[in-house]
Protein backbone atom coordinates (compact mmCIF):
# COMPACT_ATOMS: atom_id res chain seq x y z
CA UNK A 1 0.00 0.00 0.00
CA UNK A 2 3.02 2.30 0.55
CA UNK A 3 3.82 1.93 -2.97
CA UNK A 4 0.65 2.56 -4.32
CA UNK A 5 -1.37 -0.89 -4.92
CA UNK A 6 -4.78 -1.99 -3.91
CA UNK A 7 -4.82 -4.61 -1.64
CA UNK A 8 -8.34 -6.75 -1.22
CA UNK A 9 -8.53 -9.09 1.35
CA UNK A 10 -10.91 -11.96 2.63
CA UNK A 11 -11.01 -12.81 5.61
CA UNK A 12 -13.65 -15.56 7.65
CA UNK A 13 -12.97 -13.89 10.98
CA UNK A 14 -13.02 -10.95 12.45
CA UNK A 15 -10.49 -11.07 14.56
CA UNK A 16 -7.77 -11.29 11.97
CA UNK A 17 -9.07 -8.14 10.90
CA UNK A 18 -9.24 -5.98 13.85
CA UNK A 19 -5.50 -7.69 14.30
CA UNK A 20 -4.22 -6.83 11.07
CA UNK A 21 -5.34 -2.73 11.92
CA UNK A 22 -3.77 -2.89 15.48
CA UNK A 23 -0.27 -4.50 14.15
CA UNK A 24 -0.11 -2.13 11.00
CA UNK A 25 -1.69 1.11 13.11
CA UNK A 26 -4.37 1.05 10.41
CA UNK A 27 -7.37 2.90 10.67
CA UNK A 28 -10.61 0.62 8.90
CA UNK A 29 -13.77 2.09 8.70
CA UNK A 30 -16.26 -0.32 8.34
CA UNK A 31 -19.34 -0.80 5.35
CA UNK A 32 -21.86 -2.48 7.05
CA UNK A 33 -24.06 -3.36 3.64
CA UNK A 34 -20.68 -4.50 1.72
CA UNK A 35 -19.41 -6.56 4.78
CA UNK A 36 -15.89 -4.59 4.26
CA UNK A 37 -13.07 -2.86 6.33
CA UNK A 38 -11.58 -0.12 4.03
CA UNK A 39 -8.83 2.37 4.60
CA UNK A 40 -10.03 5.74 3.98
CA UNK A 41 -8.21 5.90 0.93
CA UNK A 42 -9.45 2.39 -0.13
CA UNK A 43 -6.21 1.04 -0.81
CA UNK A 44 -6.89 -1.59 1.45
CA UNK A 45 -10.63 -3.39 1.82
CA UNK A 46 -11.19 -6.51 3.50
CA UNK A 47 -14.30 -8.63 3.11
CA UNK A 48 -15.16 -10.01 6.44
CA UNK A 49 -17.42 -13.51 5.83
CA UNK A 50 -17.45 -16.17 3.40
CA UNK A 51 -15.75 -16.64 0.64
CA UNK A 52 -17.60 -18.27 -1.42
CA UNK A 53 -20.11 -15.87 -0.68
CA UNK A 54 -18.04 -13.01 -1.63
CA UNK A 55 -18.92 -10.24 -4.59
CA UNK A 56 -14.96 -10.82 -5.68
CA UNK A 57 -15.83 -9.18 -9.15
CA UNK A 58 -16.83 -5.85 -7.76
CA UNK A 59 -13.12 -4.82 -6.60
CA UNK A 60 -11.17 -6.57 -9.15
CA UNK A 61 -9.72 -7.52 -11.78
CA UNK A 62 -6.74 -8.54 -9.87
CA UNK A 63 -3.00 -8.99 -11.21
CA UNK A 64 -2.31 -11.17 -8.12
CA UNK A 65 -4.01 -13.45 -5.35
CA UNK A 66 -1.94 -14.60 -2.26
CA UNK A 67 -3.80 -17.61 -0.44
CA UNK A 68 -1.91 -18.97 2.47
CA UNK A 69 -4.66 -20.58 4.07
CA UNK A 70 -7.87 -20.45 2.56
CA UNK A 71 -7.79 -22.99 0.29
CA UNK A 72 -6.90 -25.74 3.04
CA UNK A 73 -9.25 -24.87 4.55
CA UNK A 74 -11.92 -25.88 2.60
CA UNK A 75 -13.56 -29.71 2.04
CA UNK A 76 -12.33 -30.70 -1.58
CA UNK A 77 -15.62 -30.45 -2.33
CA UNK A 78 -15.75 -26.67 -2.42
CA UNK A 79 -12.66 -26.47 -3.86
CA UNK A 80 -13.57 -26.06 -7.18
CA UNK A 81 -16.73 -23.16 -6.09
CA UNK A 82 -13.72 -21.56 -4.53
CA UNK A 83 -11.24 -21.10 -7.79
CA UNK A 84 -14.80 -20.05 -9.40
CA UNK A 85 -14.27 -17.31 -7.12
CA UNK A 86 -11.29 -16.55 -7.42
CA UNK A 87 -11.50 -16.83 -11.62
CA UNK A 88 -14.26 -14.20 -11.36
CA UNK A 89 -11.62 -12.16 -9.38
CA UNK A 90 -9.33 -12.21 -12.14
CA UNK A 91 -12.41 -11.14 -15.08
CA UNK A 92 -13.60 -13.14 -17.85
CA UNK A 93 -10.80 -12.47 -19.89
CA UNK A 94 -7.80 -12.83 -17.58
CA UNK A 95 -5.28 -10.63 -17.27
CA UNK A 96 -1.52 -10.65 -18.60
CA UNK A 97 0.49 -10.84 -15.92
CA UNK A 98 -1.78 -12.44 -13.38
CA UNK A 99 0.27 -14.35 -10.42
CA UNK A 100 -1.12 -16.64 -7.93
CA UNK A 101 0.79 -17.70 -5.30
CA UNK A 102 -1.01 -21.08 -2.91
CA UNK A 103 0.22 -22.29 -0.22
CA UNK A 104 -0.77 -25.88 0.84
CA UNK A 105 0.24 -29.08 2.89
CA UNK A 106 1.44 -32.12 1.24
CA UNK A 107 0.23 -35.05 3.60
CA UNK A 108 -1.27 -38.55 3.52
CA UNK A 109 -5.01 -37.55 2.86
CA UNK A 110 -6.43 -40.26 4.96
CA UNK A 111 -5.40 -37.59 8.32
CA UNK A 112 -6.98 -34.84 5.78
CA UNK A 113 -10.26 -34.26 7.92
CA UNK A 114 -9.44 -31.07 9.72
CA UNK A 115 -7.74 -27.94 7.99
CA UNK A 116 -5.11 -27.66 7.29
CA UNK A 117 -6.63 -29.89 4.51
CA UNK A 118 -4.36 -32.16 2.59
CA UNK A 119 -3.57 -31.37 -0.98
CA UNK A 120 -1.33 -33.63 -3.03
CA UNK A 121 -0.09 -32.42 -7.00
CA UNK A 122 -2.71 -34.95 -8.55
CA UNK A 123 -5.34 -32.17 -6.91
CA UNK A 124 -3.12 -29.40 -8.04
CA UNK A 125 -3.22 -30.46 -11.87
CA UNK A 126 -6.96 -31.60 -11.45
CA UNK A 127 -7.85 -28.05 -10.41
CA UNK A 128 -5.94 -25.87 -11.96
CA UNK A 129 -4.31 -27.71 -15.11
CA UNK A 130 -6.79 -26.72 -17.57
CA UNK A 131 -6.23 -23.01 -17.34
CA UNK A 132 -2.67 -22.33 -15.38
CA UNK A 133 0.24 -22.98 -15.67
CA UNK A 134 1.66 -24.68 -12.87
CA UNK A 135 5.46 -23.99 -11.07
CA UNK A 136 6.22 -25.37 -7.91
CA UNK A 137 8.52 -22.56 -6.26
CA UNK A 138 9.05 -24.32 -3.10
CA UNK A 139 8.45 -27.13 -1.27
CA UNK A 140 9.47 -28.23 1.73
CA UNK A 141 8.99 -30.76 5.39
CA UNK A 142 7.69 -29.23 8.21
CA UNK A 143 8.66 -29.28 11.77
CA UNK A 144 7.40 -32.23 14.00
CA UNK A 145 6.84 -29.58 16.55
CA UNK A 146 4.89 -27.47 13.71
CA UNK A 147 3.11 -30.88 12.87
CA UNK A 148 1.80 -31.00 16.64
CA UNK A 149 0.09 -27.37 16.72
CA UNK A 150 -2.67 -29.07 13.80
CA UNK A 151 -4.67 -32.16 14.44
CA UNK A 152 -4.89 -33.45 11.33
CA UNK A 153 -0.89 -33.18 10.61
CA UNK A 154 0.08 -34.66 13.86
CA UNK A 155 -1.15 -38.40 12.99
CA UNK A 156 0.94 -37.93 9.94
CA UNK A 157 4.26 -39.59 9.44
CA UNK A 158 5.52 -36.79 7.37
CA UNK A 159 4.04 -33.41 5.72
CA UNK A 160 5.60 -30.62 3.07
CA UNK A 161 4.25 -27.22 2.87
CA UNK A 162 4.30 -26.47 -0.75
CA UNK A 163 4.14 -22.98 -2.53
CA UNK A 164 2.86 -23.11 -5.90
CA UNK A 165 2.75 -20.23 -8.51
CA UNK A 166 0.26 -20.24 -11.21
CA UNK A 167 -0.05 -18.19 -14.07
CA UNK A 168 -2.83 -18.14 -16.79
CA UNK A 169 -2.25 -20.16 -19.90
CA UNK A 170 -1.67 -18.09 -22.93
């Protein structure tokens, strides 16, 4: 935002939010009918609520998404509503340039029944081979003491936390 860009943010809880303002000394006025937290110079506006709920195409197109969490989050099941979403973010045409960075966790999917969700490449390719193209930039084990903070990780022998970057096919 220093530089100049528009951030948009979701975010399912409202905590993070009110977080995010204290840690950055941000002041966010909040739009009751659009569910948002905006600076007053709207260079950053949050949606606070669901995601797959959320009017994405009325503050983009965006050049970039970031989504360290969201994504394992969800059930595969919703996976593919969610990169509707997030396509309708982009516009109908895409955009040269576009970037999307995902983070995920690598992990035997039979522990995969609390977030962080498990997400192997077969899912990766499934979901997003038909209109990105696919890079892994990094990819790499996690802590056992990590592994204990989740749940679903902790019954796993072993877990990677992958960072993929897609880019729109030409």
């Amino acid at each position: 935002m220093k530089l100049g860009y528009r951030v948009f943010g979701v975010e399912g809880v409202l905590q993070a939010v009110k977080e995010l303002a204290l840690e950055n000394s941000l002041e966010l006025n909040y739009d009751e009918k659009e569910s948002i937290y905006a600076t007053r110079d709207k260079l950053l506006i949050v949606y606070v609520g669901d995601i797959l709920k959320c009017p994405i195409e009325k503050w983009g197109p965006f050049d970039a998404v970031w989504d360290r969490g969201s994504f394992s989050v969800l059930p595969e099941m919703l996976r593919p509503e969610y990169l509707q979403v997030i396509r309708r973010g982009i516009g109908v045409e895409g955009r040269d340039g576009f970037r999307y960075l995902l983070e995920v966790y690598d992990y035997e999917k039979r522990f995969s029944q609390m977030p962080p969700r498990a997400t192997n490449r077969e899912d990766i390719d499934e979901l997003f081979g038909t209109w990105a193209n696919i890079q892994v930039l990094e990819s790499v084990p996690v802590s056992q003491q990590f592994l204990q903070h989740f749940t679903a990780l902790s019954a796993s022998s072993s877990c990677s936390q992958t960072i993929y970057l897609f880019s729109l096919m030409s």
